[in-house]
Each structure stands twice: as C-alpha cells, then as structure tokens.
N, C-alpha and C. Protein backbone atom coordinates (compact mmCIF):
# COMPACT_ATOMS: atom_id res chain seq x y z
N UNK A 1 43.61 160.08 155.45
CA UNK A 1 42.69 159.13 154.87
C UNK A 1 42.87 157.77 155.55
N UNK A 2 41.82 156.90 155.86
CA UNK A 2 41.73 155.93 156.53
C UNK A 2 41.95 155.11 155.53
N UNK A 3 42.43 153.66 156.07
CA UNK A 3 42.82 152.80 155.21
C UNK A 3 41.31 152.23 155.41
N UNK A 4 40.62 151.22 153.54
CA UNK A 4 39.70 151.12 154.02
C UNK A 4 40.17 149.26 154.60
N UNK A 5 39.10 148.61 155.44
CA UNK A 5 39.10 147.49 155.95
C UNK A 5 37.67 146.07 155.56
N UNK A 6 38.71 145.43 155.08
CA UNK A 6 37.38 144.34 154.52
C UNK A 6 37.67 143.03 155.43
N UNK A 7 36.12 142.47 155.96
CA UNK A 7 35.79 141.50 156.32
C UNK A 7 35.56 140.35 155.52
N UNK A 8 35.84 139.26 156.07
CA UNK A 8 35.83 137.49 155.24
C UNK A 8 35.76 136.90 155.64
N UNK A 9 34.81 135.95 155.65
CA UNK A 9 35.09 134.73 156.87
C UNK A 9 35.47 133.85 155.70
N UNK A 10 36.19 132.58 156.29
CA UNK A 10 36.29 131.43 155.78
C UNK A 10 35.93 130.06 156.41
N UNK A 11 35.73 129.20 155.56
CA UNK A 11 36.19 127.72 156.96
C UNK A 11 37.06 127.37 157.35
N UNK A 12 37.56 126.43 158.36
CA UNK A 12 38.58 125.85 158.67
C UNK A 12 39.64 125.37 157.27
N UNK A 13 38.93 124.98 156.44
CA UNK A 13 40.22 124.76 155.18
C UNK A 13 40.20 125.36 154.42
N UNK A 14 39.40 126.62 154.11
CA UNK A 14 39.57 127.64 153.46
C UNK A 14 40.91 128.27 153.89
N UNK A 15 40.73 128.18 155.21
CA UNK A 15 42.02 129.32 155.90
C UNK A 15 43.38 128.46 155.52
N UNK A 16 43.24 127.42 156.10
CA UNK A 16 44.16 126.73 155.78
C UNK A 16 44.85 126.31 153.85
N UNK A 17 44.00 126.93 153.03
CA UNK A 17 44.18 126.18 151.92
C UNK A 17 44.99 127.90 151.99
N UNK A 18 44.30 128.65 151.95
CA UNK A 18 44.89 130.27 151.79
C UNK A 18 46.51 130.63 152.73
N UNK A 19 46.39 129.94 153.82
CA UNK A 19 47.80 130.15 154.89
C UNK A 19 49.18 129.15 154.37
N UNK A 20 48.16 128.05 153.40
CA UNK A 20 49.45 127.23 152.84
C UNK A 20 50.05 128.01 151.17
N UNK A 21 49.04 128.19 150.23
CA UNK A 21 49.26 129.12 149.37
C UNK A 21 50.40 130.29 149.30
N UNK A 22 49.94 131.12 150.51
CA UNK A 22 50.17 132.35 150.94
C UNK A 22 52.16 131.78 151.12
N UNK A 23 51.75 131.11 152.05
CA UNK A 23 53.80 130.60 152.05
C UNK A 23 54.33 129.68 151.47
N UNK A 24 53.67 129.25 150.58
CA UNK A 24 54.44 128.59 148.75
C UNK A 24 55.30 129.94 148.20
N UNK A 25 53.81 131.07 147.97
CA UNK A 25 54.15 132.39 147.06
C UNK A 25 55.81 132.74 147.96
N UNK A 26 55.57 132.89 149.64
CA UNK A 26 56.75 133.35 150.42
C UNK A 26 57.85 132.85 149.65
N UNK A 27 57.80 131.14 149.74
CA UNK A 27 59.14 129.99 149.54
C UNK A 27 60.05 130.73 148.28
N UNK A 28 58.59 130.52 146.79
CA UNK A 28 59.46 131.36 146.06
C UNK A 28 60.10 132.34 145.80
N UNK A 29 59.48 133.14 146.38
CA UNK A 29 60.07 134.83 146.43
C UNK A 29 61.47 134.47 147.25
N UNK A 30 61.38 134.10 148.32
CA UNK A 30 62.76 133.38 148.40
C UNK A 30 64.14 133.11 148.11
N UNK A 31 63.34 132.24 147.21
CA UNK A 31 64.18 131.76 146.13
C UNK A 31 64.68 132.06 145.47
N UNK A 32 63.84 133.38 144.91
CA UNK A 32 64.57 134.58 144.21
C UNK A 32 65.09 135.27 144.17
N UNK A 33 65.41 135.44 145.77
CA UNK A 33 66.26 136.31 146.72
C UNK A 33 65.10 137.95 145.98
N UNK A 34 64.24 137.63 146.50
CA UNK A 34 62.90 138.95 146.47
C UNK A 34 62.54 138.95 148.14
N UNK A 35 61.95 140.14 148.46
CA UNK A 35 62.02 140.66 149.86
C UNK A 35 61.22 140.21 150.51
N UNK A 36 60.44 139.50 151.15
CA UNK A 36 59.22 139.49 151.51
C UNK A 36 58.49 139.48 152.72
N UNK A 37 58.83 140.93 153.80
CA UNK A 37 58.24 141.76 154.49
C UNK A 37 56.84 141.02 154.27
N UNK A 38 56.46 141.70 153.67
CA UNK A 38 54.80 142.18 153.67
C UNK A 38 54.18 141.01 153.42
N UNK A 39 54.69 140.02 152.59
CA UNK A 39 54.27 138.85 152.71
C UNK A 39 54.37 138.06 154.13
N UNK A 40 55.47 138.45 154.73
CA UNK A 40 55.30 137.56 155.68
C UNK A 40 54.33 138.51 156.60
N UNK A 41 54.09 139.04 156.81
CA UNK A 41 53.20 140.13 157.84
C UNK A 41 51.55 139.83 157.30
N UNK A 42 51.02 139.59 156.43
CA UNK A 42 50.01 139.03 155.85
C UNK A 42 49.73 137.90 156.16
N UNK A 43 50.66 136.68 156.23
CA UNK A 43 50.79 135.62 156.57
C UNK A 43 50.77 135.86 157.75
N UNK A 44 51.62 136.26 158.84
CA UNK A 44 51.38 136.50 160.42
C UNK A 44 50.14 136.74 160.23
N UNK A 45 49.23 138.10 159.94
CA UNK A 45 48.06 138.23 160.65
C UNK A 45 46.98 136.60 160.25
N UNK A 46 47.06 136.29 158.85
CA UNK A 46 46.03 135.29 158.96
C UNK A 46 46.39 133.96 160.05
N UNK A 47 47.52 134.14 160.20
CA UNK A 47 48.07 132.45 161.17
C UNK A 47 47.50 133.52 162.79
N UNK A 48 47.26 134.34 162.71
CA UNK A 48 47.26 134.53 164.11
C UNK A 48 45.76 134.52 164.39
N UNK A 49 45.00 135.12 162.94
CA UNK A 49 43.27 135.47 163.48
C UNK A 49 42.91 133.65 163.27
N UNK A 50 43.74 133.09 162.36
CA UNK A 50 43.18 131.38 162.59
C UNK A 50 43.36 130.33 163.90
N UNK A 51 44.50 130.97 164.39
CA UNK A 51 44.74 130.47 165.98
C UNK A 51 43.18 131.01 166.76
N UNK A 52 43.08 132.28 166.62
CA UNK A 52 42.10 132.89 167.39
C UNK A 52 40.49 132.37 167.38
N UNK A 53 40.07 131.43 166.38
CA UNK A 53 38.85 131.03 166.51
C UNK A 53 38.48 130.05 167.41
C-alpha cells in the first residue's frame, strides 16, 4: 500500500510561522528527554522544500 501524499502551499511566513512552531514542539520534547526522530525529519523536509523556492 502506498503511502498517501498531500500537497500545500504556503507563503513565505506561513512556512516560516510553521518551521518556527514545528522546533518550539522539538525544544520541548527535549526537554523531556522524549525522542524526536521524526520530528526532526519533518522539520528537515519543510526547511529544505523552503530553501527550495
């Protein structure tokens, strides 16, 4: 089974309001000594497709 795949555009501070968000949630998990793989890999892809525009 294919994973399914969703499209989004945002604006320039959309992305940015979502890429700063996104590594607050990281900081705390953190903090909590909680794992956060997948968070950070989520975070990579959006910092990388926002470089890309």
């Amino acid at each position: 089974m294919r994973e399914k795949r969703i499209k989004i555009s945002f604006t320039d501070f959309e992305c940015n309001l979502l890429i700063n968000g996104i590594n607050e949630w990281r900081n705390m998990l953190l903090e909590i000594d909680y794992p956060t793989e997948d968070v950070d890999a989520l975070l990579l892809k959006l910092i990388k497709k926002a470089e890309g525009k």
